[in-house]
N, C-alpha and C. Protein backbone atom coordinates (compact mmCIF):
# COMPACT_ATOMS: atom_id res chain seq x y z
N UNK A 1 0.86 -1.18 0.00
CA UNK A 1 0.00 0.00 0.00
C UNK A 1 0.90 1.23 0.00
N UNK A 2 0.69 2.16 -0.72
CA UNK A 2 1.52 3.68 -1.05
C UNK A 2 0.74 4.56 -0.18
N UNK A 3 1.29 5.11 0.50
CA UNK A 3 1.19 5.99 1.69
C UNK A 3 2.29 7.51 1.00
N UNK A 4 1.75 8.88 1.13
CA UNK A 4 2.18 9.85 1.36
C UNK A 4 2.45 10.52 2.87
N UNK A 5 3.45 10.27 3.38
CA UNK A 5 3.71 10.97 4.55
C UNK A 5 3.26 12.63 4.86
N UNK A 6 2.48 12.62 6.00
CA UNK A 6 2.46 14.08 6.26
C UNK A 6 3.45 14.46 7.26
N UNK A 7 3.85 13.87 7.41
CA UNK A 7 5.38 14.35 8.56
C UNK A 7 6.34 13.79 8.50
N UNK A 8 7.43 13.70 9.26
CA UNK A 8 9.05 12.86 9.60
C UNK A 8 8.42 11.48 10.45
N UNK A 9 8.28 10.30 9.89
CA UNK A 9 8.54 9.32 10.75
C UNK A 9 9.74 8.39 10.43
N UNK A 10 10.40 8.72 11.97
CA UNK A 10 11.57 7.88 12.15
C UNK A 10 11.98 6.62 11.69
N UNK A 11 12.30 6.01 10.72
CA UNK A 11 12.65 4.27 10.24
C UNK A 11 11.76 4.59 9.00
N UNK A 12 11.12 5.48 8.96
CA UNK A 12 10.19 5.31 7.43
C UNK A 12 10.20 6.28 6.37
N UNK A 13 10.56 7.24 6.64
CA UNK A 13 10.66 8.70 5.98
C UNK A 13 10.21 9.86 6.24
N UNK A 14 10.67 10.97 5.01
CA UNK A 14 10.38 12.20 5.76
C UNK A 14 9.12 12.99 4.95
N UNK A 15 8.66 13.56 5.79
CA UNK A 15 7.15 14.88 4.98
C UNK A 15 7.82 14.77 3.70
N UNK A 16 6.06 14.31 3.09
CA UNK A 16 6.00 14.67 1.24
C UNK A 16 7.03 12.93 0.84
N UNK A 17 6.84 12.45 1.01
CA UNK A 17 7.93 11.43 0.58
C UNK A 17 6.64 9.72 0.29
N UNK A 18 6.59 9.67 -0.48
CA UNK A 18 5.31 8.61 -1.22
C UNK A 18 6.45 7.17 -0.57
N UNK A 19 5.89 6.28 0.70
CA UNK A 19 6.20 4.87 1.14
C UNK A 19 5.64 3.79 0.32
N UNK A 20 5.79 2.66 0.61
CA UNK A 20 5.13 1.69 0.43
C UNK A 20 5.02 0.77 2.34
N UNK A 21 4.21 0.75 2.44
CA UNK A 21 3.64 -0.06 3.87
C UNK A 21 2.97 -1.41 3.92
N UNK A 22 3.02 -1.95 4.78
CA UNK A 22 1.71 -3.14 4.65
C UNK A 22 0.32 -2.22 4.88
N UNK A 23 -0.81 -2.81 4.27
CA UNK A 23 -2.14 -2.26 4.55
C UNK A 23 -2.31 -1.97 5.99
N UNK A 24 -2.23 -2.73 6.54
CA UNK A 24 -2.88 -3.10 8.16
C UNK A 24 -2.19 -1.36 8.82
N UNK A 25 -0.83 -1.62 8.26
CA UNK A 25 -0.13 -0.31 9.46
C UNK A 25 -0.59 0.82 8.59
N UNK A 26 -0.77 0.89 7.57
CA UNK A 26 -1.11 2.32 6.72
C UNK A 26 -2.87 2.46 7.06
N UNK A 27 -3.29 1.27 6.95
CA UNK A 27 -5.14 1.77 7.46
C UNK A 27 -5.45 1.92 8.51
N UNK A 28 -4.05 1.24 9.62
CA UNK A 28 -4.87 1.51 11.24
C UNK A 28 -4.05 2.15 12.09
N UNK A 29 -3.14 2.49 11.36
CA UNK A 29 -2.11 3.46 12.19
C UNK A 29 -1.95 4.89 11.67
N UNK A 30 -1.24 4.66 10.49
CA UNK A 30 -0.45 5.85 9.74
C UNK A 30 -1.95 7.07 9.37
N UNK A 31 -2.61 6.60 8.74
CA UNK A 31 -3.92 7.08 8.52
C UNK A 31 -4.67 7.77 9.33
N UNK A 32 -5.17 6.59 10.22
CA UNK A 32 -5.89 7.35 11.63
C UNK A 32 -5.23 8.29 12.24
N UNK A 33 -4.22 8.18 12.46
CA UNK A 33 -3.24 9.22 13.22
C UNK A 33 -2.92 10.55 13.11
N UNK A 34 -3.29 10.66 11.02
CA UNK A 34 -3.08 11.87 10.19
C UNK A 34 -1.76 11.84 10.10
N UNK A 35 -0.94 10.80 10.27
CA UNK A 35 0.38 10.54 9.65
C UNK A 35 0.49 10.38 8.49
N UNK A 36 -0.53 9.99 7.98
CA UNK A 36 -0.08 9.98 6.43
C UNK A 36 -1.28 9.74 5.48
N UNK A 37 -1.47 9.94 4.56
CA UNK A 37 -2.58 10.12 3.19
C UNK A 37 -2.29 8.76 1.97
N UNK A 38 -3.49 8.40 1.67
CA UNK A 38 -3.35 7.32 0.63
C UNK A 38 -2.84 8.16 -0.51
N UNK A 39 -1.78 7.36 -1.54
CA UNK A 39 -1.34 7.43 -2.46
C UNK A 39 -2.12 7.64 -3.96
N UNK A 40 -3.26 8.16 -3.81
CA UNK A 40 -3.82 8.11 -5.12
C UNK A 40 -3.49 8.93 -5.98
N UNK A 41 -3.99 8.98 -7.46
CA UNK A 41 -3.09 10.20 -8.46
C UNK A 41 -3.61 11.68 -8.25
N UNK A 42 -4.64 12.02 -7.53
CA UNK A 42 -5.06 13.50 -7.37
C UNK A 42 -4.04 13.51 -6.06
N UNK A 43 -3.96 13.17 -4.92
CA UNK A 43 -2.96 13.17 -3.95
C UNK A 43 -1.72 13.57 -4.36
N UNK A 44 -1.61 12.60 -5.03
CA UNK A 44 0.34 12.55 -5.51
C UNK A 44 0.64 14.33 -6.59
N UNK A 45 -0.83 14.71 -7.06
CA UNK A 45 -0.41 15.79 -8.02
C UNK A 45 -0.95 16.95 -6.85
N UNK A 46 -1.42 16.86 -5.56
CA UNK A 46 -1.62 18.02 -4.55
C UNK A 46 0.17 18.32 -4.28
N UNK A 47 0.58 16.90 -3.69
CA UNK A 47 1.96 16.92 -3.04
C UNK A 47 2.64 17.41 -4.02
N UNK A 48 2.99 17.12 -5.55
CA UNK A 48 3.76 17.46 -6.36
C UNK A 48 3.69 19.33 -6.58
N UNK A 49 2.38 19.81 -6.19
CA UNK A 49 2.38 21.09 -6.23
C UNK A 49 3.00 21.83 -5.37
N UNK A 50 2.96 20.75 -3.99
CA UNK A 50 2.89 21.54 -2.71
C UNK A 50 4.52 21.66 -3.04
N UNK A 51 5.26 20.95 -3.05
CA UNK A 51 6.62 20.29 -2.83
C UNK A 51 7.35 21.67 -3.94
N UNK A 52 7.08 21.59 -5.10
CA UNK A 52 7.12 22.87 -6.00
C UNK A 52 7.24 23.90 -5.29
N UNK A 53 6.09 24.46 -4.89
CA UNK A 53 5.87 25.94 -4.53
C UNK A 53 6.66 26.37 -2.85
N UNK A 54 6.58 24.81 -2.44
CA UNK A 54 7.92 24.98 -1.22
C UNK A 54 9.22 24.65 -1.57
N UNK A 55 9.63 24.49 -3.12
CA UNK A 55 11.23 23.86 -3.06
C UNK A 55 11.78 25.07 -2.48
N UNK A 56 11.56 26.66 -2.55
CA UNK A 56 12.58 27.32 -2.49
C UNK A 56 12.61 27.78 -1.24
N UNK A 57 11.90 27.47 0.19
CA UNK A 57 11.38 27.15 1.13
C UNK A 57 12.26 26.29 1.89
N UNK A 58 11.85 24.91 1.45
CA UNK A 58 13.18 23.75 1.82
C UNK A 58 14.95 24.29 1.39
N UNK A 59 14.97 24.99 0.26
CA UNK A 59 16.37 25.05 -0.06
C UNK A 59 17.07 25.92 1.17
N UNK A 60 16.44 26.76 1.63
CA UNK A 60 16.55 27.50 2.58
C UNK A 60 16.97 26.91 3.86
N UNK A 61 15.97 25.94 4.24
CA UNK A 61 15.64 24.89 5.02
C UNK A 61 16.53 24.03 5.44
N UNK A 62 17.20 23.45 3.95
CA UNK A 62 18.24 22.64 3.55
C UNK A 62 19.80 23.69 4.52
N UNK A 63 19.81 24.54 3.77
CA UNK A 63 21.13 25.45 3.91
C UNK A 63 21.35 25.91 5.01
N UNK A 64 20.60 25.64 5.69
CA UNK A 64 20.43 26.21 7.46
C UNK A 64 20.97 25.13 8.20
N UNK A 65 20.49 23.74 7.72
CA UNK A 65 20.87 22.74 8.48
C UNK A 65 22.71 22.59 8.17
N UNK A 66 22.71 22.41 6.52
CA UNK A 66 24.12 23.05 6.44
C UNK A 66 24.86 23.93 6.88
N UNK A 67 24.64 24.71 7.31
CA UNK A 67 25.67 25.69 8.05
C UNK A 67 25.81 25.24 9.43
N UNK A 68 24.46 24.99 10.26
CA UNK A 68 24.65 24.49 11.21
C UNK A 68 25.63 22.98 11.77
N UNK A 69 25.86 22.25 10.38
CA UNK A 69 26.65 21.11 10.42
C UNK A 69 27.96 21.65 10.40
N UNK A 70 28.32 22.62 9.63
CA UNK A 70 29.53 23.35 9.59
C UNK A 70 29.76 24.04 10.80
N UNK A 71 28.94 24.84 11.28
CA UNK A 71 29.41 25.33 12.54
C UNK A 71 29.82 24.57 13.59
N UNK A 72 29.41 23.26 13.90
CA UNK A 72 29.54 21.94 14.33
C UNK A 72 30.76 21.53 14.67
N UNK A 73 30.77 21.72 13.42
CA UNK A 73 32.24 21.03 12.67
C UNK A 73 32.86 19.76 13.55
N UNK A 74 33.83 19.95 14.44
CA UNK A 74 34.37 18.71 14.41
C UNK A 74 34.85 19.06 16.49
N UNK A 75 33.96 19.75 16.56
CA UNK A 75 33.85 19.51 18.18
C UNK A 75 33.78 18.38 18.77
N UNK A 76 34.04 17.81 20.14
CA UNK A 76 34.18 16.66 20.91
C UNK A 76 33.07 17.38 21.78
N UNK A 77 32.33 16.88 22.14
CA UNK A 77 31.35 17.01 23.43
C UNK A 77 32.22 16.14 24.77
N UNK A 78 31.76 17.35 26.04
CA UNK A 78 32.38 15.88 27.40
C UNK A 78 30.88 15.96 28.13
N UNK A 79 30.24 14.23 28.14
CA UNK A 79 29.51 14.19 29.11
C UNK A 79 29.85 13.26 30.53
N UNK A 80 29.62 14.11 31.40
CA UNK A 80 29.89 13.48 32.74
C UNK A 80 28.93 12.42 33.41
N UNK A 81 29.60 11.15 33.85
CA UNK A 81 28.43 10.52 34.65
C UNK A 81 29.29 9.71 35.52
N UNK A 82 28.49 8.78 36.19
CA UNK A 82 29.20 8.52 37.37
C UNK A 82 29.77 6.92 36.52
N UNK A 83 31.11 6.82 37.43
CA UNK A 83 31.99 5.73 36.71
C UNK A 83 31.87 4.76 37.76
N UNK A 84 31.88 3.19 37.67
CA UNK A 84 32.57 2.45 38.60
C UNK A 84 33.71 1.82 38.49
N UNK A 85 33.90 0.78 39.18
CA UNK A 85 35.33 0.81 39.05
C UNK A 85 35.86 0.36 37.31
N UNK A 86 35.26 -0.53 37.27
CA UNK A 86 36.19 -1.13 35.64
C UNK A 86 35.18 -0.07 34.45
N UNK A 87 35.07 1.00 34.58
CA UNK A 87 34.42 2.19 33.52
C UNK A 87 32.84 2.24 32.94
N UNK A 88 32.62 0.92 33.61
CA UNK A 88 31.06 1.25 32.74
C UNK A 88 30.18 2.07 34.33
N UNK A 89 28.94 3.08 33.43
CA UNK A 89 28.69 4.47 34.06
C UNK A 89 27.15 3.22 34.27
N UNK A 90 27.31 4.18 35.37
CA UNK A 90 25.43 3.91 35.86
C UNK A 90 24.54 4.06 35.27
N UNK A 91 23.94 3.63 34.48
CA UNK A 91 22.84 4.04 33.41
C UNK A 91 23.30 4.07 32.44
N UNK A 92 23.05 5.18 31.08
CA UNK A 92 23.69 5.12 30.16
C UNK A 92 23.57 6.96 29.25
N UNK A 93 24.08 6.60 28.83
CA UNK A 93 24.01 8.24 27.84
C UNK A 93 22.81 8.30 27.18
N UNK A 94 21.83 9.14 27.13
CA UNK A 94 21.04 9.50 26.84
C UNK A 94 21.12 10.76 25.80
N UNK A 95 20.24 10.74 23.92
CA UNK A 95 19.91 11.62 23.60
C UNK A 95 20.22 12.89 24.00
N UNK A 96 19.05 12.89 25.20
CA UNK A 96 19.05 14.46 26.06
C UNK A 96 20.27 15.48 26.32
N UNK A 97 21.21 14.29 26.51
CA UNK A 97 22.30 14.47 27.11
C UNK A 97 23.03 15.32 26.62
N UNK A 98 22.88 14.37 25.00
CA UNK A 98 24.22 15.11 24.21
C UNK A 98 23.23 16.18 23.63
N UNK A 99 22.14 16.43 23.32
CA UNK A 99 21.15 17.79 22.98
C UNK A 99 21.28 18.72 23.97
N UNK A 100 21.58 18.74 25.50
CA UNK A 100 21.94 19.86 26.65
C UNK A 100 23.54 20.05 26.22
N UNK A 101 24.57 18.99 25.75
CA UNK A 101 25.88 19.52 25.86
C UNK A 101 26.00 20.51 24.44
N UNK A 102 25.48 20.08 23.65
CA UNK A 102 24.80 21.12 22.65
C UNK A 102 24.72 22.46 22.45
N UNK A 103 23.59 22.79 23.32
CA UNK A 103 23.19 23.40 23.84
C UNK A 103 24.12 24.71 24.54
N UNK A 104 24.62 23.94 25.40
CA UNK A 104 25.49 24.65 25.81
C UNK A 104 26.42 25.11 24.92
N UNK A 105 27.41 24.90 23.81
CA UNK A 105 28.00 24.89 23.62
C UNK A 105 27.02 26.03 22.55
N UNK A 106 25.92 26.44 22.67
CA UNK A 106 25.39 27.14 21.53
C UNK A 106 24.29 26.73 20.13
N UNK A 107 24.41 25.48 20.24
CA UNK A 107 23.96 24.72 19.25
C UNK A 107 22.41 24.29 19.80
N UNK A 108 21.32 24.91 18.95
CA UNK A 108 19.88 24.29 19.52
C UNK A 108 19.54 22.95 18.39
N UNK A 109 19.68 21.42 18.71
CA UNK A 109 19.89 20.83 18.14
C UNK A 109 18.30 19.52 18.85
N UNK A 110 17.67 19.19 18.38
CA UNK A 110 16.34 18.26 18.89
C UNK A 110 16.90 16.89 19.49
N UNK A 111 16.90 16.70 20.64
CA UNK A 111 16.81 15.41 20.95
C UNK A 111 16.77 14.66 19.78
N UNK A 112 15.66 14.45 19.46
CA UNK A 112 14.80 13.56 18.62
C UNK A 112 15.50 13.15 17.20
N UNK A 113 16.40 14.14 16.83
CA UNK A 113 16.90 14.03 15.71
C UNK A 113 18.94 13.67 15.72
N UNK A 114 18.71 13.28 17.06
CA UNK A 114 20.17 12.50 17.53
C UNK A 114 19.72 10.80 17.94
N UNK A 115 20.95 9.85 16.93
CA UNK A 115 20.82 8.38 17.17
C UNK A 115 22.56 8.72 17.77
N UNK A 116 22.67 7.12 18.35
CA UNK A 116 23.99 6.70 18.46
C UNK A 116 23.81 4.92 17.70
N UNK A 117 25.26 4.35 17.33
CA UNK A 117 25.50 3.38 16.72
C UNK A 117 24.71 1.93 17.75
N UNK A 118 25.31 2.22 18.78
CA UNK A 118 24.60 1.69 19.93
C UNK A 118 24.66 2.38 21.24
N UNK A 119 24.32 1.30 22.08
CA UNK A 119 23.96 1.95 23.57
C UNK A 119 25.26 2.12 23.90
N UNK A 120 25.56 3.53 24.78
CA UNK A 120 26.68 3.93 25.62
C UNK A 120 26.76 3.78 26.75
N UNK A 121 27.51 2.75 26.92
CA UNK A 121 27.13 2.34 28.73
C UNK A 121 28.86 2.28 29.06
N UNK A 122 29.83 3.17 28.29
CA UNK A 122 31.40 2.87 29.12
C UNK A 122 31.46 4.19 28.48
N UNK A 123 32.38 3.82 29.79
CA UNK A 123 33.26 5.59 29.62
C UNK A 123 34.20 5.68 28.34
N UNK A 124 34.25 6.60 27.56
CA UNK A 124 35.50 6.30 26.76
C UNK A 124 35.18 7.24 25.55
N UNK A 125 35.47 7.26 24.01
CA UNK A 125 34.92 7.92 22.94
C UNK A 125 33.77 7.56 22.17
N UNK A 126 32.61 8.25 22.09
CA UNK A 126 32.13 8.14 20.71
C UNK A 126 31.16 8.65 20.02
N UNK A 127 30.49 8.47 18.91
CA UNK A 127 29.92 8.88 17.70
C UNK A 127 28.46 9.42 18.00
N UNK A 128 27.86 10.08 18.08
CA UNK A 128 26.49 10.56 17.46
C UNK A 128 26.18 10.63 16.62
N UNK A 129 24.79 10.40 15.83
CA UNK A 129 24.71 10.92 14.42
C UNK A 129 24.13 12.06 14.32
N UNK A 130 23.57 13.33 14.10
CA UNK A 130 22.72 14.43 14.18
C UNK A 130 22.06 14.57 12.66
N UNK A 131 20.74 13.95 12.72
CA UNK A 131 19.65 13.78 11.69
C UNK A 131 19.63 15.52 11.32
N UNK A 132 20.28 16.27 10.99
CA UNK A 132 19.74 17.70 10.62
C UNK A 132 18.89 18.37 9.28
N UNK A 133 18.52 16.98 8.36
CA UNK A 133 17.68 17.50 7.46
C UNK A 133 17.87 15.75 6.40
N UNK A 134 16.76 15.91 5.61
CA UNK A 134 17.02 14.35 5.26
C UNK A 134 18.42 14.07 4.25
N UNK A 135 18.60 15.65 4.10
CA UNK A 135 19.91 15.32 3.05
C UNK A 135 21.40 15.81 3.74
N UNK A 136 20.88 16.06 5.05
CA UNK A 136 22.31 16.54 6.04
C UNK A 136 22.47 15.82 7.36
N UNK A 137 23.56 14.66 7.16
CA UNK A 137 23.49 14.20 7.98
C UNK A 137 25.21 14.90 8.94
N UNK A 138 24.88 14.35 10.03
CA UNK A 138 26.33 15.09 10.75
C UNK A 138 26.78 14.18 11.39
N UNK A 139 28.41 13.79 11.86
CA UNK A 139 28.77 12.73 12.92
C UNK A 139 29.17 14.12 13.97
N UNK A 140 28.97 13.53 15.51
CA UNK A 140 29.56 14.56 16.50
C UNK A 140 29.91 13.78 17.16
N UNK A 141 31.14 13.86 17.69
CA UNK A 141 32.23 13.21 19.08
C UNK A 141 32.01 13.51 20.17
N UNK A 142 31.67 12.48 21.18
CA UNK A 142 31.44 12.86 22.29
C UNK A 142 32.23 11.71 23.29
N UNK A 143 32.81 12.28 24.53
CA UNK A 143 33.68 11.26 25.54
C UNK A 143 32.76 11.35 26.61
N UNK A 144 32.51 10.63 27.31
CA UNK A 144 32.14 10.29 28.55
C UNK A 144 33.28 9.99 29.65
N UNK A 145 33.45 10.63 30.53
CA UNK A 145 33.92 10.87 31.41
C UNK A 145 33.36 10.93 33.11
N UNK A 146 34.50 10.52 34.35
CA UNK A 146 33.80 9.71 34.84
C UNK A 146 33.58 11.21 36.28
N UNK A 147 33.05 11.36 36.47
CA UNK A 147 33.09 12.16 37.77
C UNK A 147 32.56 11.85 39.59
């Protein structure tokens, strides 16, 4: 079943972007929800207008997230948490975390739009990804450190 997204869903795509789904999740989820619109040809030629009359909108859109990846650039984030003895931290690094060290550092950046490779549960170096637009993606360095 062809589904038009009306928003960003995570693992599936982004606003304006025509899926393919199983029925079941596009008629009783995506649908109901107003997540997303059936694929028919008057649909697909609304979106094709809409998408038009906003390209120069998104390009904008686009170039913002770009600069912001550049301003980025190639900073290390330090988040603090508590260590035990052989380095793995109580809990684990959280999103939030690295969106407040962010933050701080100047950068207003969404939770929501930060993954890591996997779970961070030791002290030591590593990777974020920062989702900043579907065509800008960013890596950011971050150490955990033990306090």
């Amino acid at each position: 079943m062809e589904v038009i997204l009306k928003q960003d869903i995570n693992g599936l795509g982004y606003k304006n972007d025509v899926v393919n789904v199983k029925p079941g999740y596009g008629r009783n989820y995506l649908i109901p929800q107003g997540f997303a619109i059936i694929a028919n040809v008057s649909n697909k030629k609304m979106i094709a207008e809409n998408i038009r009359q906003a390209a120069h909108k998104a390009e904008k859109i686009k170039q913002d997230a770009a600069n912001l990846a550049a301003a980025i650039g190639d900073i290390t984030l330090e988040i603090s948490a508590k260590v035990g003895e052989s380095g793995k931290i109580f809990g684990a690094v959280t999103t939030l975390q690295i969106s407040d060290a962010l933050k701080a550092k100047g950068f207003d950046v969404d939770r929501k739009k930060i993954a890591f490779n996997s779970e961070v549960k030791m002290a030591g170096q590593f990777t974020a990804t920062l989702d900043l637009h579907k065509e800008v993606k960013h890596q950011v360095k971050f150490e955990v450190v033990g306090h």
